[in-house]
Protein backbone atom coordinates (compact mmCIF):
# COMPACT_ATOMS: atom_id res chain seq x y z
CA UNK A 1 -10.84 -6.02 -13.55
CA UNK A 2 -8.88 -2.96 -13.94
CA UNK A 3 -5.60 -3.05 -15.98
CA UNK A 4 -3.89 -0.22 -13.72
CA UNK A 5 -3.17 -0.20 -9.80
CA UNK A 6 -4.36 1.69 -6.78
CA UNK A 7 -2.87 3.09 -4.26
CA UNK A 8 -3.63 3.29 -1.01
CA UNK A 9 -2.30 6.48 0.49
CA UNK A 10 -1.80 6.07 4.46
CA UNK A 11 -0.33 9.42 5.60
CA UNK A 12 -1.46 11.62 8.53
CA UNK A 13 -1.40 14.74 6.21
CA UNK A 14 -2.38 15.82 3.36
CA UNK A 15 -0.91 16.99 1.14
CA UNK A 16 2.09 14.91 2.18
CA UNK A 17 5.60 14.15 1.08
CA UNK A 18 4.68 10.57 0.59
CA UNK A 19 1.82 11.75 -1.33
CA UNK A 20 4.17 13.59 -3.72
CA UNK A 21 6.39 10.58 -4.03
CA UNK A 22 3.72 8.83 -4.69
CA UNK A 23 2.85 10.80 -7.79
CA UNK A 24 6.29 11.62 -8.94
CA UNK A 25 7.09 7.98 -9.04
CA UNK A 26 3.73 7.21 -10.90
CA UNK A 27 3.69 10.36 -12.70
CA UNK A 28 3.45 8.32 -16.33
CA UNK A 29 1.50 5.21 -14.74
CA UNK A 30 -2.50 5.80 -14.65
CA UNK A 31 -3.55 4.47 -11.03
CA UNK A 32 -6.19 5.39 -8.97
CA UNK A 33 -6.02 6.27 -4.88
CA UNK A 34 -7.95 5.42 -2.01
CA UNK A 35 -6.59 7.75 0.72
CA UNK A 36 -7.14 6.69 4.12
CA UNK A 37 -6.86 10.15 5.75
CA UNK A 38 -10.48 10.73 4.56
CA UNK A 39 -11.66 7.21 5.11
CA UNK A 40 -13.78 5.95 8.41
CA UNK A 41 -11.20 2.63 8.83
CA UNK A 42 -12.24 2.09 12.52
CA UNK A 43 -9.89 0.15 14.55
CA UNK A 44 -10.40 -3.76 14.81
CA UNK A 45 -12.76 -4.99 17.17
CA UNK A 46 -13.02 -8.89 18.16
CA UNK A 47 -16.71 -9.29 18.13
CA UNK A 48 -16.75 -7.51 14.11
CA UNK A 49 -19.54 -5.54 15.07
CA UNK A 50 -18.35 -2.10 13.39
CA UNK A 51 -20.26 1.43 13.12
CA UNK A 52 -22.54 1.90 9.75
CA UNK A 53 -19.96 4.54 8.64
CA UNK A 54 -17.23 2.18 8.46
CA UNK A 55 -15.34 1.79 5.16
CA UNK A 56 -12.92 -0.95 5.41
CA UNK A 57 -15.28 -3.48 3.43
CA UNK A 58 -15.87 -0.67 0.81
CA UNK A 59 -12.56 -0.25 0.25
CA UNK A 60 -11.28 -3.57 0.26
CA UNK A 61 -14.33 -3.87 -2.27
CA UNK A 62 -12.17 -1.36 -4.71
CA UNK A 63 -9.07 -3.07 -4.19
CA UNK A 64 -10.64 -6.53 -5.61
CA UNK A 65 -11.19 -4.49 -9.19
CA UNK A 66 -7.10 -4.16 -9.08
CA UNK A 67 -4.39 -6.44 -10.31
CA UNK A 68 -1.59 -4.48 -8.06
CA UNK A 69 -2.38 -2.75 -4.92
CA UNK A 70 0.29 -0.06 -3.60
CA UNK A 71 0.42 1.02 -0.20
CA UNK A 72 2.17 4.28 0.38
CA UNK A 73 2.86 5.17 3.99
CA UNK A 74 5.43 7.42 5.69
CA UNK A 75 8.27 6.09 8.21
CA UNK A 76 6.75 7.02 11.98
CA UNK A 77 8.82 5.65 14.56
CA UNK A 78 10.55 2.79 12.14
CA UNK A 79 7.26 1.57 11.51
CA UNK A 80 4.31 2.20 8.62
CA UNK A 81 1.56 5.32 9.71
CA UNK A 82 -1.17 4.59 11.97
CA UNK A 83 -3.64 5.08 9.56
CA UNK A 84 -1.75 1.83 7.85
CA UNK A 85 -1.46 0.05 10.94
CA UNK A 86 -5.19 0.03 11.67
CA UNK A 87 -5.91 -0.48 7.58
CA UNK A 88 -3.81 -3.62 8.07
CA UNK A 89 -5.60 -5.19 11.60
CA UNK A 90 -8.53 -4.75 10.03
CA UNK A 91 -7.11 -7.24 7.36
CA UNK A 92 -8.42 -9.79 9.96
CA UNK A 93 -11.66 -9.45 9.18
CA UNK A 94 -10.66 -10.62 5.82
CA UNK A 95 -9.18 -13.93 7.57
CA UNK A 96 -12.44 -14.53 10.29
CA UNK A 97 -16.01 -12.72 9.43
CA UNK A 98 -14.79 -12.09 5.83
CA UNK A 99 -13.34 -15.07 4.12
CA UNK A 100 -14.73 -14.51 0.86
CA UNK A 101 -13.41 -11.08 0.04
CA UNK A 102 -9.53 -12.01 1.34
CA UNK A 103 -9.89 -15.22 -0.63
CA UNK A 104 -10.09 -12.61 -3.30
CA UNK A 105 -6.90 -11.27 -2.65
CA UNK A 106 -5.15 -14.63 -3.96
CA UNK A 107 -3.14 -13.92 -6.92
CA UNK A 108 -3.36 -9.95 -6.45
CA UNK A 109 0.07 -8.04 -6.15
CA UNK A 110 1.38 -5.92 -3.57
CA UNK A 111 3.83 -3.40 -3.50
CA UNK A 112 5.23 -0.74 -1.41
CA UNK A 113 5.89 2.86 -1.21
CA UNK A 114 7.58 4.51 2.14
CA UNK A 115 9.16 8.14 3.13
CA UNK A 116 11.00 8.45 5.72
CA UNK A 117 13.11 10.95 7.48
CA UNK A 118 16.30 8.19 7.85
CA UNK A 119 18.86 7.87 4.83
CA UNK A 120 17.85 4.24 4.76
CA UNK A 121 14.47 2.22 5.64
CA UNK A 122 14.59 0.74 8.83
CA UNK A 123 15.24 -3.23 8.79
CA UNK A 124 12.49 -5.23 9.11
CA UNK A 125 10.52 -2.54 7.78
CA UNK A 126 8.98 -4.61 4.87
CA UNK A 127 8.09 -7.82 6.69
CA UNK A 128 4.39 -7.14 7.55
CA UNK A 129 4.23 -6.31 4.12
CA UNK A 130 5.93 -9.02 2.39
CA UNK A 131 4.36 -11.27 5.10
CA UNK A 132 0.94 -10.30 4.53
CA UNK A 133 1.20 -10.51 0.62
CA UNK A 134 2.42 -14.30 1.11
CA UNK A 135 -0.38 -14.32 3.91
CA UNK A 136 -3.22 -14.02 1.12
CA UNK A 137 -1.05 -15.64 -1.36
CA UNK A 138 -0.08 -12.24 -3.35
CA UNK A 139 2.74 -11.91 -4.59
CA UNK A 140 5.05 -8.80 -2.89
CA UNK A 141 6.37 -6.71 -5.76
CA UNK A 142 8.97 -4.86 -3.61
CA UNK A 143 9.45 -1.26 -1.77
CA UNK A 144 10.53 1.89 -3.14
CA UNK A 145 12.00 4.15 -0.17
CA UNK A 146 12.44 7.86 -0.70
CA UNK A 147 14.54 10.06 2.22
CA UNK A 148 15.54 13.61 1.95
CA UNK A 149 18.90 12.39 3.36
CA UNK A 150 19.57 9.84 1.02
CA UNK A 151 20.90 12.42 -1.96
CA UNK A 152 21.27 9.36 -4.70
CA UNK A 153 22.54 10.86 -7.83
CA UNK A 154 20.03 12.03 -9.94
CA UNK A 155 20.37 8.75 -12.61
CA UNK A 156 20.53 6.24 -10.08
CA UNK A 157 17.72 7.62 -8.42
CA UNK A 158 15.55 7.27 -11.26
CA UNK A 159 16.78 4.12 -12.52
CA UNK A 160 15.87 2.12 -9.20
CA UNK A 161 12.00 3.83 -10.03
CA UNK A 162 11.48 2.67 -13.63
CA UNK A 163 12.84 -1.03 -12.33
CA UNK A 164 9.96 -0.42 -9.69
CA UNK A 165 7.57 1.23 -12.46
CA UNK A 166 8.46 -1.80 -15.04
CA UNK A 167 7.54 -4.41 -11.73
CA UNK A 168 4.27 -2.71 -11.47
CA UNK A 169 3.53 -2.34 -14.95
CA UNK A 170 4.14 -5.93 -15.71
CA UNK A 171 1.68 -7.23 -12.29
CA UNK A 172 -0.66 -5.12 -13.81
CA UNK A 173 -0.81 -7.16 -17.41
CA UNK A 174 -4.17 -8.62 -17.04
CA UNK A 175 -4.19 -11.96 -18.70
């Protein structure tokens, strides 16, 4: 098991602004990325039967080397991306053909990462992500939301991401 987390980018673009947040906020925290803009996630199908150049399984396969996973999505319509979206149906799999590999999940730590266009994230916004986490019994390390129209002052700003940083750091303390 790795002692650092990855990231799971989910915007439509790239490069991105939640990209850059991304990296500003873990700018002094190694991590790794798995960005879904150049993965083959295809979208969840009942019967599980999947094309060969699907990569959900591969890169759920990454995220079981990882004490603390961080998914990092832009704000579309009040909700996460739709490359998220379809990341997270797929996380049925992990519940019906898959067991195994989402029993893996157990004990794992989630976290989240959003940009968004509004001064404040929309409410509700976290729920299928702190809902999930408890889902697979992880634990759901909290959100850090970034908007250009949210002007915090410059310390307060970078106090709330070291509090985030510190959270991360310390679900990443393998034992």
């Amino acid at each position: 098991m790795k002692n650092n987390p990855i990231v799971v980018l989910a915007s439509a673009r790239c490069p991105s602004d939640t990209q850059a947040f991304a990296q500003t906020v873990l700018a002094h925290t190694p991590h790794d990325v798995v960005n879904l803009l150049h993965a083959n996630v295809h979208p969840y199908r009942y019967d599980g039967a999947y094309p060969p150049d699907d990569t959900f399984m591969t890169i759920v396969q990454q995220l079981h080397q990882y004490p603390a996973i961080v998914l990092a999505t832009p704000v579309y319509w009040y909700a996460m991306s739709g490359l998220l979206k379809t990341f997270f149906d797929r996380l049925t799999d992990l519940v019906t053909v898959a067991k195994p590999q989402g029993r893996l999940l157990r004990g794992k730590h989630l976290f989240l990462l959003a940009v968004g266009a509004e001064a404040e994230l929309p409410p509700g916004f976290e729920t299928p992500f702190s809902s999930t986490a408890a889902y697979f019994s992880m634990s759901f390390g909290g959100s850090l939301y970034h908007s250009p129209k949210n002007p915090a002052r410059p310390t307060a700003q970078a106090f709330v991401q070291q509090q985030f940083t510190e959270r991360l750091a310390a679900a990443c303390q393998v034992s």
